[in-house]
PDB file of N, CA and C in Angstrom:
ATOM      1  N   UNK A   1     100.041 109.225  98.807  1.00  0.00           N
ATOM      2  CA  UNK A   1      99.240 108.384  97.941  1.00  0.00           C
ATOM      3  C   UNK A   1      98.964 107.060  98.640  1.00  0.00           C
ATOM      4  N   UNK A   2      97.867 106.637  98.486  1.00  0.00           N
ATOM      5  CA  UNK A   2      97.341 105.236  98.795  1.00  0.00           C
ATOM      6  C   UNK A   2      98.288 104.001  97.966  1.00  0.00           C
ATOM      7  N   UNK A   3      99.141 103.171  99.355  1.00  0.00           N
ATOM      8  CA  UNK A   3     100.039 102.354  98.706  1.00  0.00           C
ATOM      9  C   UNK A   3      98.646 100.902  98.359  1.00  0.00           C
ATOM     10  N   UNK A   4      99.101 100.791  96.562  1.00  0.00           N
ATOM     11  CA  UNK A   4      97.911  99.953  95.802  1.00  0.00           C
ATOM     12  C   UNK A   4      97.555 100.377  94.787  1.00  0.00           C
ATOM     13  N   UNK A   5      97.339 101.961  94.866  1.00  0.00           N
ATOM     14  CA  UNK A   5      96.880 103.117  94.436  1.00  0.00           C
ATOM     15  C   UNK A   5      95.699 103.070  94.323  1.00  0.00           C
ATOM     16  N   UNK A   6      94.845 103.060  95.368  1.00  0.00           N
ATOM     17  CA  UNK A   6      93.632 103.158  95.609  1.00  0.00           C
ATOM     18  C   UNK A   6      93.167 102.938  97.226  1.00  0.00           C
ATOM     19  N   UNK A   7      91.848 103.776  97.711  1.00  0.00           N
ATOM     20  CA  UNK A   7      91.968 103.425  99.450  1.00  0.00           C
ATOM     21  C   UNK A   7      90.929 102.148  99.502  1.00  0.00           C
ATOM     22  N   UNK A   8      91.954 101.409 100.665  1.00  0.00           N
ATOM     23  CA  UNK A   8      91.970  99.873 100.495  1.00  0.00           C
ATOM     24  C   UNK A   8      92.853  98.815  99.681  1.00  0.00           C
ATOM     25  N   UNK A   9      93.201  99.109  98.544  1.00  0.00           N
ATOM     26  CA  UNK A   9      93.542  98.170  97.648  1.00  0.00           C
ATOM     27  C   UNK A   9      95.194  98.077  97.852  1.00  0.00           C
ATOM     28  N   UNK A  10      95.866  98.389  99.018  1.00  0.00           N
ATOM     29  CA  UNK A  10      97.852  97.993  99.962  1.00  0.00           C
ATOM     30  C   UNK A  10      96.978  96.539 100.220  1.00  0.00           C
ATOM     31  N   UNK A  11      98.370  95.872  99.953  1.00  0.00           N
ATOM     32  CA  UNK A  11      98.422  94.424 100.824  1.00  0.00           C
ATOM     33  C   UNK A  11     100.187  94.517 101.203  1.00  0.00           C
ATOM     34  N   UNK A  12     100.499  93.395 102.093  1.00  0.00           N
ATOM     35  CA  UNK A  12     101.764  93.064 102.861  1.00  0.00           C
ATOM     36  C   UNK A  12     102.641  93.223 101.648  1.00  0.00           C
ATOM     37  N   UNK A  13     102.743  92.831 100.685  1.00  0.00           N
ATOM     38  CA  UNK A  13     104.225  92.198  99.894  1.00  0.00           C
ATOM     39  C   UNK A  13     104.192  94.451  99.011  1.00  0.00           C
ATOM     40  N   UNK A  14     102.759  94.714  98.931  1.00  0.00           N
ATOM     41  CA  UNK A  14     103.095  96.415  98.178  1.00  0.00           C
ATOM     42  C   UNK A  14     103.541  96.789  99.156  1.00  0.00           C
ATOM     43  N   UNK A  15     103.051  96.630 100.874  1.00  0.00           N
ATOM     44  CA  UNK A  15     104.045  97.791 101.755  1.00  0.00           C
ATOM     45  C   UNK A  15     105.369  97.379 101.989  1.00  0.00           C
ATOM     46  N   UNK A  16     105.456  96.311 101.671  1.00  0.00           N
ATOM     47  CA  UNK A  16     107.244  95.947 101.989  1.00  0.00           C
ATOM     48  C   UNK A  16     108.247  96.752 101.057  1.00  0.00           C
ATOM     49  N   UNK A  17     107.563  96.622  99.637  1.00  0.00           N
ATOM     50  CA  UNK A  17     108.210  97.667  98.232  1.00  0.00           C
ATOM     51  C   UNK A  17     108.388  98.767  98.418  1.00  0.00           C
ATOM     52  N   UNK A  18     107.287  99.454  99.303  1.00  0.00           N
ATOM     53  CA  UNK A  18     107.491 100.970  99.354  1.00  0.00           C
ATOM     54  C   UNK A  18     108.160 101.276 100.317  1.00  0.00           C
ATOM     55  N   UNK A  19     108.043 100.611 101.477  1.00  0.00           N
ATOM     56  CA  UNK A  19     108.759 100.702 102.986  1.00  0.00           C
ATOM     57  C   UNK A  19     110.299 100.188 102.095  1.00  0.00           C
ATOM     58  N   UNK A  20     110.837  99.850 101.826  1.00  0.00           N
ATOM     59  CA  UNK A  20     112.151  99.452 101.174  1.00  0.00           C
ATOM     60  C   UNK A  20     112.731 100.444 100.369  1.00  0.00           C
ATOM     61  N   UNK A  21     111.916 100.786  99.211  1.00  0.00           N
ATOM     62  CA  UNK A  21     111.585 101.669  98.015  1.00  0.00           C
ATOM     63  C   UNK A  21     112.282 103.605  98.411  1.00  0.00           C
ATOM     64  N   UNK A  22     111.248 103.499  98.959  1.00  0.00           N
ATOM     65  CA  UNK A  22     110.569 105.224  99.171  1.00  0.00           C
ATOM     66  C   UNK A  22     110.524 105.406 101.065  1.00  0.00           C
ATOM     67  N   UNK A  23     110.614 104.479 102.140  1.00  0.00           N
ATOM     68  CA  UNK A  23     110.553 105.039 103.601  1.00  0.00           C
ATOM     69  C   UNK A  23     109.563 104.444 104.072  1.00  0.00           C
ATOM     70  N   UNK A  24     109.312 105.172 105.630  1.00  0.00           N
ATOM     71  CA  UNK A  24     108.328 105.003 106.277  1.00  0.00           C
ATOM     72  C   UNK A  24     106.995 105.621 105.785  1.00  0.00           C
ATOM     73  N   UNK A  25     106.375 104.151 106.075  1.00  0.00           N
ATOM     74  CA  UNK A  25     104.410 104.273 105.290  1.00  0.00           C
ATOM     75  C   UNK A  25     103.480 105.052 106.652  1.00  0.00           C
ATOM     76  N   UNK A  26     102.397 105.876 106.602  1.00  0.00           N
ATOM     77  CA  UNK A  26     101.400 105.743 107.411  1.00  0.00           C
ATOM     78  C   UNK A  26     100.820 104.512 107.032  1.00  0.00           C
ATOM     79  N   UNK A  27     100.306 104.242 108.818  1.00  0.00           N
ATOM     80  CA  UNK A  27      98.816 102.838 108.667  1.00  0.00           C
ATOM     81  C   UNK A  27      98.207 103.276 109.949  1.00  0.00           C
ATOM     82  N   UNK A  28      97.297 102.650 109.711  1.00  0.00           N
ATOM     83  CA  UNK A  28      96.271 103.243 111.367  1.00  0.00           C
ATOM     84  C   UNK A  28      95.795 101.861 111.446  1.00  0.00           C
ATOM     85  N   UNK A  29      95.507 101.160 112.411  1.00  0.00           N
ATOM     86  CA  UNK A  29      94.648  99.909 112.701  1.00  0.00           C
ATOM     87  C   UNK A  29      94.049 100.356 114.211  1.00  0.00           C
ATOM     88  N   UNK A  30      92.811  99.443 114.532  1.00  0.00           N
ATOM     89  CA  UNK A  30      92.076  99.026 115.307  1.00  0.00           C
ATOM     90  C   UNK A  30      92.905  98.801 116.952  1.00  0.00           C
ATOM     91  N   UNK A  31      92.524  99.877 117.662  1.00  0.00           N
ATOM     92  CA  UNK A  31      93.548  99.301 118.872  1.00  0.00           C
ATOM     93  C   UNK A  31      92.349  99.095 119.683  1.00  0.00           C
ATOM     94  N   UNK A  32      92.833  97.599 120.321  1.00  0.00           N
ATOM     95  CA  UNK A  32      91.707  97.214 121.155  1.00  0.00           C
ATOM     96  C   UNK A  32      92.532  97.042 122.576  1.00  0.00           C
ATOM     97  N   UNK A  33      91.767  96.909 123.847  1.00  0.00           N
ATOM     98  CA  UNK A  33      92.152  96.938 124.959  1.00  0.00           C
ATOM     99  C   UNK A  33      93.425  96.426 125.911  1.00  0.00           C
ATOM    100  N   UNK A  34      93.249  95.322 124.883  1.00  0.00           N
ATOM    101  CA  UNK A  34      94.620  94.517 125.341  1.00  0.00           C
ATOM    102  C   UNK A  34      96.108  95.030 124.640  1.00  0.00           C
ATOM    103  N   UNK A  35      95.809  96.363 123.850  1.00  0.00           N
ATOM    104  CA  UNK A  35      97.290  96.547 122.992  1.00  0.00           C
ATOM    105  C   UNK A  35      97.361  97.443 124.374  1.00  0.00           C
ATOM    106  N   UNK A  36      96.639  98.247 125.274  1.00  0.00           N
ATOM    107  CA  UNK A  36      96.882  99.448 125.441  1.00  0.00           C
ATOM    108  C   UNK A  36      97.988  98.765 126.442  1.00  0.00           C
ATOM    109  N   UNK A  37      98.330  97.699 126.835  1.00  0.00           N
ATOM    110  CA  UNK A  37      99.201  96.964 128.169  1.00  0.00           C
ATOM    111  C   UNK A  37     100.406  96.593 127.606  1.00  0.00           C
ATOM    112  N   UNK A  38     100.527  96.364 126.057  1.00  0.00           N
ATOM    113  CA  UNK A  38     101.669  95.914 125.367  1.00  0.00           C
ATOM    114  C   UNK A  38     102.527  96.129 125.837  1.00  0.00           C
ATOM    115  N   UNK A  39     103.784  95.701 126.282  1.00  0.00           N
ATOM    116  CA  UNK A  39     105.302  95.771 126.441  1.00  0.00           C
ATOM    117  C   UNK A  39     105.990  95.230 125.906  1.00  0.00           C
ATOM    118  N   UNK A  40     105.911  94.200 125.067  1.00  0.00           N
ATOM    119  CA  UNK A  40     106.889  93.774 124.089  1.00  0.00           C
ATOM    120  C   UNK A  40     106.491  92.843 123.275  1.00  0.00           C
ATOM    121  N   UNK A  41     107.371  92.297 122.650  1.00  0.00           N
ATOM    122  CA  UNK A  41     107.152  90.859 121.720  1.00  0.00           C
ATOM    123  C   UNK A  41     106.601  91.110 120.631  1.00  0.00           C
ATOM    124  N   UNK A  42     105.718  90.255 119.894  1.00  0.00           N
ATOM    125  CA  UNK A  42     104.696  90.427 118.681  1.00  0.00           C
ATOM    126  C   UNK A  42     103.760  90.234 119.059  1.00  0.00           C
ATOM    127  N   UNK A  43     102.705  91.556 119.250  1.00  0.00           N
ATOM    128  CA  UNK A  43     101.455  91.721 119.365  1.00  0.00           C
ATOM    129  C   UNK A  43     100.621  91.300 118.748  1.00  0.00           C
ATOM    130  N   UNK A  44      99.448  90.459 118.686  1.00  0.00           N
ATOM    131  CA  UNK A  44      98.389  89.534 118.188  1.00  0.00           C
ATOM    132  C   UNK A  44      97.133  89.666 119.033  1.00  0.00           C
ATOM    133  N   UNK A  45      96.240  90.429 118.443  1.00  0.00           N
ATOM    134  CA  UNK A  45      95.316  90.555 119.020  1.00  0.00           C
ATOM    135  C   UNK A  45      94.300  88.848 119.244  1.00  0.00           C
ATOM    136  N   UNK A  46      93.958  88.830 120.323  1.00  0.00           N
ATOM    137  CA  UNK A  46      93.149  87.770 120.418  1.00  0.00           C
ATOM    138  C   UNK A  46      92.028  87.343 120.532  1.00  0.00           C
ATOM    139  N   UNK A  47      91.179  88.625 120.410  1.00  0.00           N
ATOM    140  CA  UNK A  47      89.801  88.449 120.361  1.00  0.00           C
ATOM    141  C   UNK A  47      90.046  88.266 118.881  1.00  0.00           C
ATOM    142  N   UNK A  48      88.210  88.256 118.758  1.00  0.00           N
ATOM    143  CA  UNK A  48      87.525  87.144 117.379  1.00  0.00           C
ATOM    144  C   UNK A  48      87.455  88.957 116.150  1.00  0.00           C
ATOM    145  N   UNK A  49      87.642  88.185 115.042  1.00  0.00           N
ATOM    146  CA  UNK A  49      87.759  89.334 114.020  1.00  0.00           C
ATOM    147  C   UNK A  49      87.574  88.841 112.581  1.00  0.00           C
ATOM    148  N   UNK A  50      87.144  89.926 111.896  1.00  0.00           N
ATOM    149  CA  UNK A  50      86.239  89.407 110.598  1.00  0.00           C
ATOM    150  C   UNK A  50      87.868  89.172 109.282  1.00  0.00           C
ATOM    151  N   UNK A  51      87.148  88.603 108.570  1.00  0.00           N
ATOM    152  CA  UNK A  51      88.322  88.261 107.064  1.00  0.00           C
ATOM    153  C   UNK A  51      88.484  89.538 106.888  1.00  0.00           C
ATOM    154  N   UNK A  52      89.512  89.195 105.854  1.00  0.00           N
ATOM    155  CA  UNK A  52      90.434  90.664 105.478  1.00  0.00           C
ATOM    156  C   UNK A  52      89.341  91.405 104.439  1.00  0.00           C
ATOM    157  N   UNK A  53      89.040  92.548 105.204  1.00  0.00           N
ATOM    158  CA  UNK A  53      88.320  93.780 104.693  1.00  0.00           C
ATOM    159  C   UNK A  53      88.938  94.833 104.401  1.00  0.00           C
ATOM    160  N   UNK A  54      89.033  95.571 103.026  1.00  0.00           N
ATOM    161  CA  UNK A  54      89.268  96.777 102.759  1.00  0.00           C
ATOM    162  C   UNK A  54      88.978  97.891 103.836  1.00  0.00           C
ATOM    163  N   UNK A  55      87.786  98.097 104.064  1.00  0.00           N
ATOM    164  CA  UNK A  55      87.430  99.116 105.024  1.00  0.00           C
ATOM    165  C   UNK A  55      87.202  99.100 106.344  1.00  0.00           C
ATOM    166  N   UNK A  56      88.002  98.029 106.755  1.00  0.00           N
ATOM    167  CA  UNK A  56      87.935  97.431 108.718  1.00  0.00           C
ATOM    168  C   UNK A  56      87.987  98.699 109.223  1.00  0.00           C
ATOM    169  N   UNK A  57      87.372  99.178 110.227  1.00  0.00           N
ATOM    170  CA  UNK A  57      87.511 100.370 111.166  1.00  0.00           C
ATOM    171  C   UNK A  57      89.246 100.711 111.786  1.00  0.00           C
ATOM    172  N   UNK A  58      89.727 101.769 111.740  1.00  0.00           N
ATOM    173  CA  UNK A  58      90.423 101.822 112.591  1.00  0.00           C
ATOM    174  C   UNK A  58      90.601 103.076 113.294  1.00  0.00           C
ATOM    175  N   UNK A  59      91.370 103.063 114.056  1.00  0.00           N
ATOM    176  CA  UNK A  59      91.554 104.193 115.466  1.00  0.00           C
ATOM    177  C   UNK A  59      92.545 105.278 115.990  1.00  0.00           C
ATOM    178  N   UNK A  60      93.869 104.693 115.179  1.00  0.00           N
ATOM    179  CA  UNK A  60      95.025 104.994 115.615  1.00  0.00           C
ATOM    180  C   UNK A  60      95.822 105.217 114.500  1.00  0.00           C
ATOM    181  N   UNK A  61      96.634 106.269 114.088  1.00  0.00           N
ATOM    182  CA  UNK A  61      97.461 106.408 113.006  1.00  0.00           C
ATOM    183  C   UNK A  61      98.614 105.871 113.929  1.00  0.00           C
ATOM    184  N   UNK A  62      99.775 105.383 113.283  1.00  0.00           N
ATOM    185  CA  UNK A  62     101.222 105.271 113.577  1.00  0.00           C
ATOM    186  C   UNK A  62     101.958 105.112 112.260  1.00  0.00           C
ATOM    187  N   UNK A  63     103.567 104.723 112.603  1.00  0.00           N
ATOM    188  CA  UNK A  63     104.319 104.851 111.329  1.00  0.00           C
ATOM    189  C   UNK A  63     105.095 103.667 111.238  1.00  0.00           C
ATOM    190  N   UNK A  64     104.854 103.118 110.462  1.00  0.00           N
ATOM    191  CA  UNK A  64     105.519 101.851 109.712  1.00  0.00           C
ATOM    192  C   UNK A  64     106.840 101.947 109.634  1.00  0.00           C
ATOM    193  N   UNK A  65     108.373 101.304 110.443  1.00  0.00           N
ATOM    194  CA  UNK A  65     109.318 101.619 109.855  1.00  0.00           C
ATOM    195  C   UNK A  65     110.221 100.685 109.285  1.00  0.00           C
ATOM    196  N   UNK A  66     109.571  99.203 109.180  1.00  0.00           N
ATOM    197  CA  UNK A  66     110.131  98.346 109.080  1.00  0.00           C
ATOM    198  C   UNK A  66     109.396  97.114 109.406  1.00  0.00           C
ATOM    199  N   UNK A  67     110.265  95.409 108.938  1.00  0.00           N
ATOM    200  CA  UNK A  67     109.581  94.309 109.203  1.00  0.00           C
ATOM    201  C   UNK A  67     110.389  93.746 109.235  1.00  0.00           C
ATOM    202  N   UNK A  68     110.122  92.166 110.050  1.00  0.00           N
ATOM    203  CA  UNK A  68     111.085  90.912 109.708  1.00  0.00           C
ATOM    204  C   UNK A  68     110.104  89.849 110.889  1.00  0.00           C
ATOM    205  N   UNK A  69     111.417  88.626 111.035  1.00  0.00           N
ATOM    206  CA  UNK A  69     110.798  87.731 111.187  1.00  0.00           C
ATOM    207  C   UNK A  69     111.619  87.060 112.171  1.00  0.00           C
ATOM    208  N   UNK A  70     110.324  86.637 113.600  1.00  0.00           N
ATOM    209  CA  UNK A  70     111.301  86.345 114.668  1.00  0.00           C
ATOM    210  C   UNK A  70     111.923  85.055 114.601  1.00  0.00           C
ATOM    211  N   UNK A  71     113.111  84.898 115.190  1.00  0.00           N
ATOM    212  CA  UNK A  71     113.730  83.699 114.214  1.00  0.00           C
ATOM    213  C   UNK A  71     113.508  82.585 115.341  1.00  0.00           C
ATOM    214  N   UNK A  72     113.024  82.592 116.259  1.00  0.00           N
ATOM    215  CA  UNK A  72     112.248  81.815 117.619  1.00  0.00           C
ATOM    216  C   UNK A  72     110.980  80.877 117.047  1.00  0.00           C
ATOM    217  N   UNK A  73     110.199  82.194 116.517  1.00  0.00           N
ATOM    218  CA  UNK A  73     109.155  81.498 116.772  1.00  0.00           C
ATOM    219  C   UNK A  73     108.312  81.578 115.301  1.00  0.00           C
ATOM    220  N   UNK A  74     109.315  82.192 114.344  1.00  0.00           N
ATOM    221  CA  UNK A  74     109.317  82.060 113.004  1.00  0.00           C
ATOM    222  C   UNK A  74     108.210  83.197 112.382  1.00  0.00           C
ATOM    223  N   UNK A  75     107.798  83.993 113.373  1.00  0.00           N
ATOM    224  CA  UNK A  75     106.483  84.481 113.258  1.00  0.00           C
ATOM    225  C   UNK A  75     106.892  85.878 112.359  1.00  0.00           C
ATOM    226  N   UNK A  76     106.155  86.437 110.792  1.00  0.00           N
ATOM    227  CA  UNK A  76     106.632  87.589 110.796  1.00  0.00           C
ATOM    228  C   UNK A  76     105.980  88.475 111.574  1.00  0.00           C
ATOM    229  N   UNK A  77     106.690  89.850 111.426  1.00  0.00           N
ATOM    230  CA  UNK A  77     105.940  91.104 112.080  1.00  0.00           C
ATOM    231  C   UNK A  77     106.542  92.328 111.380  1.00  0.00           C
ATOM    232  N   UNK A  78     105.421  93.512 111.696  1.00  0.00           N
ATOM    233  CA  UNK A  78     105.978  94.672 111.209  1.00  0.00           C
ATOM    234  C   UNK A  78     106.785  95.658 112.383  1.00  0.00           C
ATOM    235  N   UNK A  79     107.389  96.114 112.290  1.00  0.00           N
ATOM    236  CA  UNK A  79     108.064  97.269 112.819  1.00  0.00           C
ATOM    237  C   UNK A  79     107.550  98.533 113.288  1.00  0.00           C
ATOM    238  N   UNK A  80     107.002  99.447 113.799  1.00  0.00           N
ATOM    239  CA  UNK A  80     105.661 100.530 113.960  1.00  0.00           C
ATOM    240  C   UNK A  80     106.621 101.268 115.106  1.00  0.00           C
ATOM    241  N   UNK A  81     106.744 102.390 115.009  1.00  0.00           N
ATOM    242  CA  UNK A  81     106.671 103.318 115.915  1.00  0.00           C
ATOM    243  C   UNK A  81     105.028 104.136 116.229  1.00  0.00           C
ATOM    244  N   UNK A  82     105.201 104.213 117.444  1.00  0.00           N
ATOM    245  CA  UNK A  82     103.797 104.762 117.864  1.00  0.00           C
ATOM    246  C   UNK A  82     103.951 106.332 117.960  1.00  0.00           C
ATOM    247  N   UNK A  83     103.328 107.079 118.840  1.00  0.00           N
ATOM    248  CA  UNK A  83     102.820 108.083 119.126  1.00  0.00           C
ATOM    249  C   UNK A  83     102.679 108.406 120.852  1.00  0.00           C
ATOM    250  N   UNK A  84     102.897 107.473 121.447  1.00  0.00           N
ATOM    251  CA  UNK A  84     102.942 107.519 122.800  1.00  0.00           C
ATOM    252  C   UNK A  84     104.062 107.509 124.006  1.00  0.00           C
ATOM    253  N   UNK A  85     105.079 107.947 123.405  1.00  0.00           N
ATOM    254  CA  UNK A  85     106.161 108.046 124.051  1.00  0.00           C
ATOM    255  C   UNK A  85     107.220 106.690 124.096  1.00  0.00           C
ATOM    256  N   UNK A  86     108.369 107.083 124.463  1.00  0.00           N
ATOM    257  CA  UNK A  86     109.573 105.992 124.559  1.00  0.00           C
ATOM    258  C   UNK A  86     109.448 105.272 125.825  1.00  0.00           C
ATOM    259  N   UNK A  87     108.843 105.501 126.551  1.00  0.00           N
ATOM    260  CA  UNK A  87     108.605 104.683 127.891  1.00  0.00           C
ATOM    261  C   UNK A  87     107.496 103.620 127.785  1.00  0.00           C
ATOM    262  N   UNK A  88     106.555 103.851 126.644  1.00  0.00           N
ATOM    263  CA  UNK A  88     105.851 102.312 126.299  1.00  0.00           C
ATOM    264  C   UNK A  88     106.365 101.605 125.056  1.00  0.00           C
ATOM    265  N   UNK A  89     105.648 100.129 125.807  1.00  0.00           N
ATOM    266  CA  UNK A  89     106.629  99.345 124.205  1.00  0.00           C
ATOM    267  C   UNK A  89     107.881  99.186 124.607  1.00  0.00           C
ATOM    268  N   UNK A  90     108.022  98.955 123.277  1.00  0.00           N
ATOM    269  CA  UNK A  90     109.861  98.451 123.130  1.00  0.00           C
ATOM    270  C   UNK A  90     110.509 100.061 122.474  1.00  0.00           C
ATOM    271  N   UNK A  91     110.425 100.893 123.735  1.00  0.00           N
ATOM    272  CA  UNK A  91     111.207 102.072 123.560  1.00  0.00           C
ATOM    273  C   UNK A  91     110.608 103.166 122.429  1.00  0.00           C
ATOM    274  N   UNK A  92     109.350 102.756 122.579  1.00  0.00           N
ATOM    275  CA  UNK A  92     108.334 103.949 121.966  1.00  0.00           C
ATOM    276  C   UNK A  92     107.827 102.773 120.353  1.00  0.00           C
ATOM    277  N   UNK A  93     108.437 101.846 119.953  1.00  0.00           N
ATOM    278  CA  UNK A  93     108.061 101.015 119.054  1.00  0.00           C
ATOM    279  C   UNK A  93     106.821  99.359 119.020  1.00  0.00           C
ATOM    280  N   UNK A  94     106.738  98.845 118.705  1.00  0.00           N
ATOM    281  CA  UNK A  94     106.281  97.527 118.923  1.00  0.00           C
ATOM    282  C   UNK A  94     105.939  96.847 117.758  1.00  0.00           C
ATOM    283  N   UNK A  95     106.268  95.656 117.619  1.00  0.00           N
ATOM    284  CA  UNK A  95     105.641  95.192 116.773  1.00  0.00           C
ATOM    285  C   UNK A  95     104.920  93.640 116.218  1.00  0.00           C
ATOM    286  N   UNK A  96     103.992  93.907 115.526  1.00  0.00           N
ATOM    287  CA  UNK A  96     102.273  93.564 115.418  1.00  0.00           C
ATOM    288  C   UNK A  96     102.699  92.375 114.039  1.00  0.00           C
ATOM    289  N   UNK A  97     101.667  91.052 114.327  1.00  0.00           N
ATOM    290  CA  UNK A  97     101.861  90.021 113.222  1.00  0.00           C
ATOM    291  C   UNK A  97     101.667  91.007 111.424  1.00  0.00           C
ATOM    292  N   UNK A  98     102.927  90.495 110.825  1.00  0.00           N
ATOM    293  CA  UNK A  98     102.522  90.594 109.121  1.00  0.00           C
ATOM    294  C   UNK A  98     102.220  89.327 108.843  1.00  0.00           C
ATOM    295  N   UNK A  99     100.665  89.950 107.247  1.00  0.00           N
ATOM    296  CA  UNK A  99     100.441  89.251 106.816  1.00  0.00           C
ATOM    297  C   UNK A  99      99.595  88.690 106.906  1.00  0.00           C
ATOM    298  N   UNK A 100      98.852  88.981 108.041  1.00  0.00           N
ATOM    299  CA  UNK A 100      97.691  88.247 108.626  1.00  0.00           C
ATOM    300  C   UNK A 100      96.360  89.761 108.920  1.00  0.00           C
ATOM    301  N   UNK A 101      96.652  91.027 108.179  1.00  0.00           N
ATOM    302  CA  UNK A 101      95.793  91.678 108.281  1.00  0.00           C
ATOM    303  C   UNK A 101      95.914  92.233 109.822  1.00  0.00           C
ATOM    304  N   UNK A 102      96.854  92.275 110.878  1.00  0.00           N
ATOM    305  CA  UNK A 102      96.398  92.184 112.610  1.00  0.00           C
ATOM    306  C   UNK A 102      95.616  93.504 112.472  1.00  0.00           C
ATOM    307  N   UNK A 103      94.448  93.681 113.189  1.00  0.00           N
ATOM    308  CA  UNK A 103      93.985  95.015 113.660  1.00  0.00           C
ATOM    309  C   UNK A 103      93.943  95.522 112.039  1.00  0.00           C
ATOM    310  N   UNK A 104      93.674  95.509 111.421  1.00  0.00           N
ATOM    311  CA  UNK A 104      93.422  96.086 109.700  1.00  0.00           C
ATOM    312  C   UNK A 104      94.683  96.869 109.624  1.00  0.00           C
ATOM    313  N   UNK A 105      95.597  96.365 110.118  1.00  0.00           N
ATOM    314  CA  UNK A 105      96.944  97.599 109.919  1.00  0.00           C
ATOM    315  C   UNK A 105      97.148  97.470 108.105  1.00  0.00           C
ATOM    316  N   UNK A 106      96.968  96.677 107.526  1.00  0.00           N
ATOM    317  CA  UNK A 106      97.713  96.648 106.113  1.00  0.00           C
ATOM    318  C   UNK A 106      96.599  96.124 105.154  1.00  0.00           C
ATOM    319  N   UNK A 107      95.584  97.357 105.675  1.00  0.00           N
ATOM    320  CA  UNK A 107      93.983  97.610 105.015  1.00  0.00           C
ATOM    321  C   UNK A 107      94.003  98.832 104.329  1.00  0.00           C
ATOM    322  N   UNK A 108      94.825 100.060 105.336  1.00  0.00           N
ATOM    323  CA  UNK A 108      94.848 101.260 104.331  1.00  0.00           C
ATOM    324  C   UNK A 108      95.949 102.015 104.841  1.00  0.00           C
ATOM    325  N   UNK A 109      97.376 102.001 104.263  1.00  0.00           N
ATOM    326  CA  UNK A 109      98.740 102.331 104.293  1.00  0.00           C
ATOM    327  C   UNK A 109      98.106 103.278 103.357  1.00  0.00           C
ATOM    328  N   UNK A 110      99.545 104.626 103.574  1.00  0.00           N
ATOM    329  CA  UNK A 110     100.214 105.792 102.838  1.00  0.00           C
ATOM    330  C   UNK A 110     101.434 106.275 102.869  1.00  0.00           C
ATOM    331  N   UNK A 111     101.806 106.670 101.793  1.00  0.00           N
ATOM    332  CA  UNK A 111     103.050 107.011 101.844  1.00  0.00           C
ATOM    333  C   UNK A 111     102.714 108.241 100.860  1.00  0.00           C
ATOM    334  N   UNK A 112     104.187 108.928 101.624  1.00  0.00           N
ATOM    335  CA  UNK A 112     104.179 110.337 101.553  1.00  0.00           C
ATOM    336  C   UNK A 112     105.352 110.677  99.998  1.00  0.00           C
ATOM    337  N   UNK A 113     104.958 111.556  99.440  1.00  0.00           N
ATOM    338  CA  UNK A 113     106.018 111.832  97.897  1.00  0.00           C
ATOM    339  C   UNK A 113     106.622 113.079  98.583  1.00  0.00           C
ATOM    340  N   UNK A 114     107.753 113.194  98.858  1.00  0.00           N
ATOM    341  CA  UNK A 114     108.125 114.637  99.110  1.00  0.00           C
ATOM    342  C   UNK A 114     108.371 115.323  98.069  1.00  0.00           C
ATOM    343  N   UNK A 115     108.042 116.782  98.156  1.00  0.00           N
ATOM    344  CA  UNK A 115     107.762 118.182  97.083  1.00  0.00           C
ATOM    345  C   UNK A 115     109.394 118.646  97.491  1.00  0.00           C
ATOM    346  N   UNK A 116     110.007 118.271  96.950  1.00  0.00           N
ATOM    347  CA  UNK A 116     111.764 119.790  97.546  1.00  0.00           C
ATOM    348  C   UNK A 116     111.148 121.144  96.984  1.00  0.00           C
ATOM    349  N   UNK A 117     111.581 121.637  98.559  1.00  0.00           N
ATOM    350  CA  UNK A 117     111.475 123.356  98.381  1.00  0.00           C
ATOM    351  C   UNK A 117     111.908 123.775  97.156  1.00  0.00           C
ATOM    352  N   UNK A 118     111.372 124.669  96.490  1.00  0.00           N
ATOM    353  CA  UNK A 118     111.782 125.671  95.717  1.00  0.00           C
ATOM    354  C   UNK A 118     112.683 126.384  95.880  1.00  0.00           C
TER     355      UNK A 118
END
C-alpha cells in the first residue's frame, strides 16, 4: 500500500511510522550522475531541482531500512540499501538527506502487508 494512502500523498514523519511500525518501505528516487560515484557519507544531490512534487520522476527502486541524524554535522538522513552489490557504498547501503525531498525519494514510498501462508 501507498504509505499516505494514496500515490504521492507519504511525507518524512508517515515513513518514519511505518519504517518503525511495520519494516522496511520501498522508495525509488531520481539517480543522477554524481550518485553513481557515491562512497559514503550523506548523499545530496547538487544540481538545481524543482519544489516538492508528488509525481517527480524517478529511476531506481531501493529499500528503506532506516534513519537518523549525523551528530557532526547535525544533518538528518535516511538509511537505503541498494541493489548493487556490497562493494559500493557503505557496504551495499548509503545514505541520502531526510526531509528535504533528496532525488523525490519520499514522493512515493510502499510498504508491503504480509499475507501468512495458509
Amino acid at each position: 500500500h501507498y504509505v499516505g494512502g494514496f500515490y504521492g500523498g507519504c511525507n518524512e514523519a508517515l515513513m518514519k511510522l511505518e519504517l518503525v511500525y511495520h519494516g522496511p518501505l520501498a522508495v525509488a528516487f531520481e539517480v543522477y550522475d554524481d550518485f553513481l560515484h557515491y562512497q559514503n557519507g550523506i548523499y545530496h544531490h547538487t544540481g538545481l531541482r524543482d519544489p516538492f512534487n508528488p509525481f517527480e520522476l524517478t529511476n531506481h527502486a531501493v529499500l528503506l531500512v532506516g534513519y537518523g541524524t549525523d551528530s557532526a554535522s547535525g544533518m538528518d538522513y535516511w538509511i537505503v540499501k541498494n541493489s548493487w552489490g556490497t562493494s559500493w557504498g557503505e557496504d551495499g547501503y548509503f545514505r541520502i538527506r531526510r526531509g528535504t525531498d533528496e532525488c523525490a525519494i519520499e514522493s512515493i514510498a510502499v510498504a508491503a502487508t504480509p499475507i501468512p501462508k495458509l
